[in-house]
C-alpha atoms as a PDB file:
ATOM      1  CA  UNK A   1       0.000   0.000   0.000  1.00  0.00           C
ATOM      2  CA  UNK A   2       1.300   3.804  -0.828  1.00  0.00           C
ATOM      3  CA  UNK A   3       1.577   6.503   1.203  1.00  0.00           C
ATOM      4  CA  UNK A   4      -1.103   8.224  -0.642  1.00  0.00           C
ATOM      5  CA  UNK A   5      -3.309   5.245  -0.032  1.00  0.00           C
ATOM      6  CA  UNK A   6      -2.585   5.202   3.326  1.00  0.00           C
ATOM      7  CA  UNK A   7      -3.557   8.800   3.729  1.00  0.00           C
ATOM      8  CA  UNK A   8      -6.715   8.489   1.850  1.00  0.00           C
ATOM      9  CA  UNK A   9      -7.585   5.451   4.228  1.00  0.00           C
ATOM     10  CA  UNK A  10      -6.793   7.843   7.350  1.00  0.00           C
ATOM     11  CA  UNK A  11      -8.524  10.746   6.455  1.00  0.00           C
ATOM     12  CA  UNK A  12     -11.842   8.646   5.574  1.00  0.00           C
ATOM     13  CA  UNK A  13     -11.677   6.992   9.185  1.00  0.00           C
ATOM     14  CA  UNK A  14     -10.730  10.430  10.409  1.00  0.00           C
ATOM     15  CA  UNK A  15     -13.934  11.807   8.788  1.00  0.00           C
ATOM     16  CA  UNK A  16     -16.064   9.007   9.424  1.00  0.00           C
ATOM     17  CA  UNK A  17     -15.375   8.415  13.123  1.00  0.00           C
ATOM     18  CA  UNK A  18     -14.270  11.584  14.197  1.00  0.00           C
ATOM     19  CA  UNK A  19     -16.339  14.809  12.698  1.00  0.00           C
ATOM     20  CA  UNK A  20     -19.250  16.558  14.436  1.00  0.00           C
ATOM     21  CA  UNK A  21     -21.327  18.228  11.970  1.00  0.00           C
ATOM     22  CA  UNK A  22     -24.125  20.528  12.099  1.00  0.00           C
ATOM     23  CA  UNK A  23     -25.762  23.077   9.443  1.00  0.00           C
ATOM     24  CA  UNK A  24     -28.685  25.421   9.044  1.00  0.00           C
ATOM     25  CA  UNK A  25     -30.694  26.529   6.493  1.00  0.00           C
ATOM     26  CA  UNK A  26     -32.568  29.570   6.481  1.00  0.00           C
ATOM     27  CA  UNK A  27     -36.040  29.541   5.181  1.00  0.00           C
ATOM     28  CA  UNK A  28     -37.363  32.155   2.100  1.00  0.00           C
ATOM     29  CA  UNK A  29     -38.224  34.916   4.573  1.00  0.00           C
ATOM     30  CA  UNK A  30     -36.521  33.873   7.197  1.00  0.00           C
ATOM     31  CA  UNK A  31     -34.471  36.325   8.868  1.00  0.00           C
ATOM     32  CA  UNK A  32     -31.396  35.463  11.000  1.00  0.00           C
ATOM     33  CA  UNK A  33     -30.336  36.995  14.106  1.00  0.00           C
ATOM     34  CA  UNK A  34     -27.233  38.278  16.236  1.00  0.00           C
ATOM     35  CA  UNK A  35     -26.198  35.364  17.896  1.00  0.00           C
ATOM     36  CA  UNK A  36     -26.948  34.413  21.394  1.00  0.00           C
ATOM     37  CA  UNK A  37     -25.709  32.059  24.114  1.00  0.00           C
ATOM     38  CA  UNK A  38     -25.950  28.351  23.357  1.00  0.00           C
ATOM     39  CA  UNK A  39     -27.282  28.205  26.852  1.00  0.00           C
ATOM     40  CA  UNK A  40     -30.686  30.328  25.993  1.00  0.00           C
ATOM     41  CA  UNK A  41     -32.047  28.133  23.406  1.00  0.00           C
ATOM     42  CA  UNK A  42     -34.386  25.970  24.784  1.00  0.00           C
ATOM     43  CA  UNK A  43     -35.221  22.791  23.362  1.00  0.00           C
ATOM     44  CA  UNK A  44     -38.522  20.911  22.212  1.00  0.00           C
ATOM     45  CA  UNK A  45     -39.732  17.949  20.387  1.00  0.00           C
ATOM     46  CA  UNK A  46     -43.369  19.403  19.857  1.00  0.00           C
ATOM     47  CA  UNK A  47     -44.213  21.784  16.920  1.00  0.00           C
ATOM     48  CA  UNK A  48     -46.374  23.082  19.397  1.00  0.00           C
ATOM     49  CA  UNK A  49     -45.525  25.624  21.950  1.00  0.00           C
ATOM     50  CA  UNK A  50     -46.961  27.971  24.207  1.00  0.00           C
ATOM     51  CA  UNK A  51     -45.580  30.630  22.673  1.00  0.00           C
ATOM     52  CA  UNK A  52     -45.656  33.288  19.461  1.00  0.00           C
ATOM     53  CA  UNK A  53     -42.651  32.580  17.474  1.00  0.00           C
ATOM     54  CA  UNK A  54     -41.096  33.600  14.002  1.00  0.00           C
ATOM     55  CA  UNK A  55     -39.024  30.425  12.054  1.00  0.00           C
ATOM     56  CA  UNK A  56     -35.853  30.991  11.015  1.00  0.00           C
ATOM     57  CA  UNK A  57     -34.990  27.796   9.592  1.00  0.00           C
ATOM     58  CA  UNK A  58     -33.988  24.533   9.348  1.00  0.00           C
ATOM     59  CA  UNK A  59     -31.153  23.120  11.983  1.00  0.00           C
ATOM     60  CA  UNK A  60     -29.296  20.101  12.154  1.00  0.00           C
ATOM     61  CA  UNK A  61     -26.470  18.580  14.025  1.00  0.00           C
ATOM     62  CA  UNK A  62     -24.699  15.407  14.023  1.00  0.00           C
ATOM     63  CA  UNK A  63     -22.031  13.591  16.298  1.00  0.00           C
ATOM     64  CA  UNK A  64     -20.100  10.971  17.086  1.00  0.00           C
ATOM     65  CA  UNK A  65     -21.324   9.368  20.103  1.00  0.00           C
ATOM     66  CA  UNK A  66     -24.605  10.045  22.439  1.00  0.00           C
ATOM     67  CA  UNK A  67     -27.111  12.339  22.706  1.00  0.00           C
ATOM     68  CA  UNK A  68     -25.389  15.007  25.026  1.00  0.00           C
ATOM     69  CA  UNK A  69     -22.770  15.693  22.107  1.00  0.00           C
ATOM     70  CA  UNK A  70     -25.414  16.359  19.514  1.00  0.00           C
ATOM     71  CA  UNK A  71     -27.410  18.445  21.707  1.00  0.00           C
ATOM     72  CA  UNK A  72     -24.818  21.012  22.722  1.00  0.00           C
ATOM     73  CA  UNK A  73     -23.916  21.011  19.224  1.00  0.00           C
ATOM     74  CA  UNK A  74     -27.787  22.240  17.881  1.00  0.00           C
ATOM     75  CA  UNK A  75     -28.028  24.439  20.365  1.00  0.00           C
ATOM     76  CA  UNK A  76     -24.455  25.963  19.139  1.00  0.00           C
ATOM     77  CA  UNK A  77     -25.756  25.991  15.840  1.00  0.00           C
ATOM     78  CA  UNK A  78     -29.280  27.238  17.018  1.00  0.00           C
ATOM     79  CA  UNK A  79     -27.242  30.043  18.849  1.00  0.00           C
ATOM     80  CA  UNK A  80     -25.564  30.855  16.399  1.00  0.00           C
ATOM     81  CA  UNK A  81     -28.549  32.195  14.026  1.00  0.00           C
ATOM     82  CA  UNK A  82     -30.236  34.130  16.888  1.00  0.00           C
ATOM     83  CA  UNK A  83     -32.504  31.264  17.681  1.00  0.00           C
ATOM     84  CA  UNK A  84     -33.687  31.041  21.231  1.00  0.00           C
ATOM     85  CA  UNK A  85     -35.266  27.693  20.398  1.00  0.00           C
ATOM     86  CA  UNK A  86     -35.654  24.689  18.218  1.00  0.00           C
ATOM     87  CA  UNK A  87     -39.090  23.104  17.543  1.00  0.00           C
ATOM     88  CA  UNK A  88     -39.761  19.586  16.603  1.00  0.00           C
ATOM     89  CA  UNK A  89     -36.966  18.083  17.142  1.00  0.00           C
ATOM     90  CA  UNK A  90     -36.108  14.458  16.018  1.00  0.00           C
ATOM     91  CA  UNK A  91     -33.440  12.078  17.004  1.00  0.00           C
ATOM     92  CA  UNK A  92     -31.599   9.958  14.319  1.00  0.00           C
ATOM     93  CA  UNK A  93     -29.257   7.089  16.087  1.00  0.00           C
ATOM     94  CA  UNK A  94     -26.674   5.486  13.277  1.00  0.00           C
ATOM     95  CA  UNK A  95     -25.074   2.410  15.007  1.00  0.00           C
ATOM     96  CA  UNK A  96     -21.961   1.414  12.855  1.00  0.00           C
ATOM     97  CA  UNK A  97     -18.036   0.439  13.077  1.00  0.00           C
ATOM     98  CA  UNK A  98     -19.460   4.013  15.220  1.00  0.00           C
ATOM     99  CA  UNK A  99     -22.279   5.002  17.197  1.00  0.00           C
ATOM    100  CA  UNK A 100     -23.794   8.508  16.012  1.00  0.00           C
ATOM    101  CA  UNK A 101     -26.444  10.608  17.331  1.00  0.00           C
ATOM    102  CA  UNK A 102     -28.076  12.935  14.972  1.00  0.00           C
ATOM    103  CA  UNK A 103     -30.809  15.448  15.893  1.00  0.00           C
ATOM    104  CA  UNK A 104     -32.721  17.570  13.628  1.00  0.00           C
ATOM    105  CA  UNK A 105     -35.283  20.601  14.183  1.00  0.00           C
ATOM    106  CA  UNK A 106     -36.857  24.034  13.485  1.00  0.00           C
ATOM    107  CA  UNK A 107     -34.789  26.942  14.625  1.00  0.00           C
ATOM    108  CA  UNK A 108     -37.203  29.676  15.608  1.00  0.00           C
ATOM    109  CA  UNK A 109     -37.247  32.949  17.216  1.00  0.00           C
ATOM    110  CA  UNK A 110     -39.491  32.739  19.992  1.00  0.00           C
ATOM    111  CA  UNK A 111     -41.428  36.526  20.530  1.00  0.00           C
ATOM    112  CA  UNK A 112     -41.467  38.002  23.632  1.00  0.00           C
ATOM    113  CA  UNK A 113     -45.316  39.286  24.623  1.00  0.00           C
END
């Protein structure tokens, strides 16, 4: 095997086993924030709050490993738009050569009364 084998084969693994990930999209419309604390967004797995709220967008975050990981990662992401929350979240568990935890929402701006 080459070197430049061997490097392809390390990076992939690298990638593969190693990367968290997370993206947003912001929606026609949409407006995006100044970005807040990853500690003020507030999570939920309901579309439904008790609350008036403007979306954003779409959020999504993926790591290696449990749920804790992937969490601090939305809400970075989340934070990172001006979100104070995410609605609707969902939970995506990929169990390979590596366990991944991949969670998935609505980034909204929730209005104060």
């Amino acid at each position: 095997m080459n070197n430049k084998t061997k490097i392809i084969y390390l990076l992939t693994f690298v990638l593969i086993t190693g990367c968290a990930i997370s993206t947003h999209y912001i929606h026609e419309g949409g407006q995006k924030y100044p970005a807040i604390s990853p500690d003020e967004v507030k999570i939920y797995t309901s579309n439904k709050i008790d609350a008036r709220y403007e979306v954003i967008g779409s959020i999504a975050a993926d790591n290696v490993g449990d749920g804790d990981a992937a969490m601090t990662a939305l809400k970075k992401e989340a934070a990172s738009i001006g979100a104070n929350a995410v609605i609707d979240v969902k939970l995506t568990k990929l169990a390979s050569t590596v366990s991944r935890t991949g969670l998935s929402g609505v980034a909204v701006r929730v209005l104060e009364e």
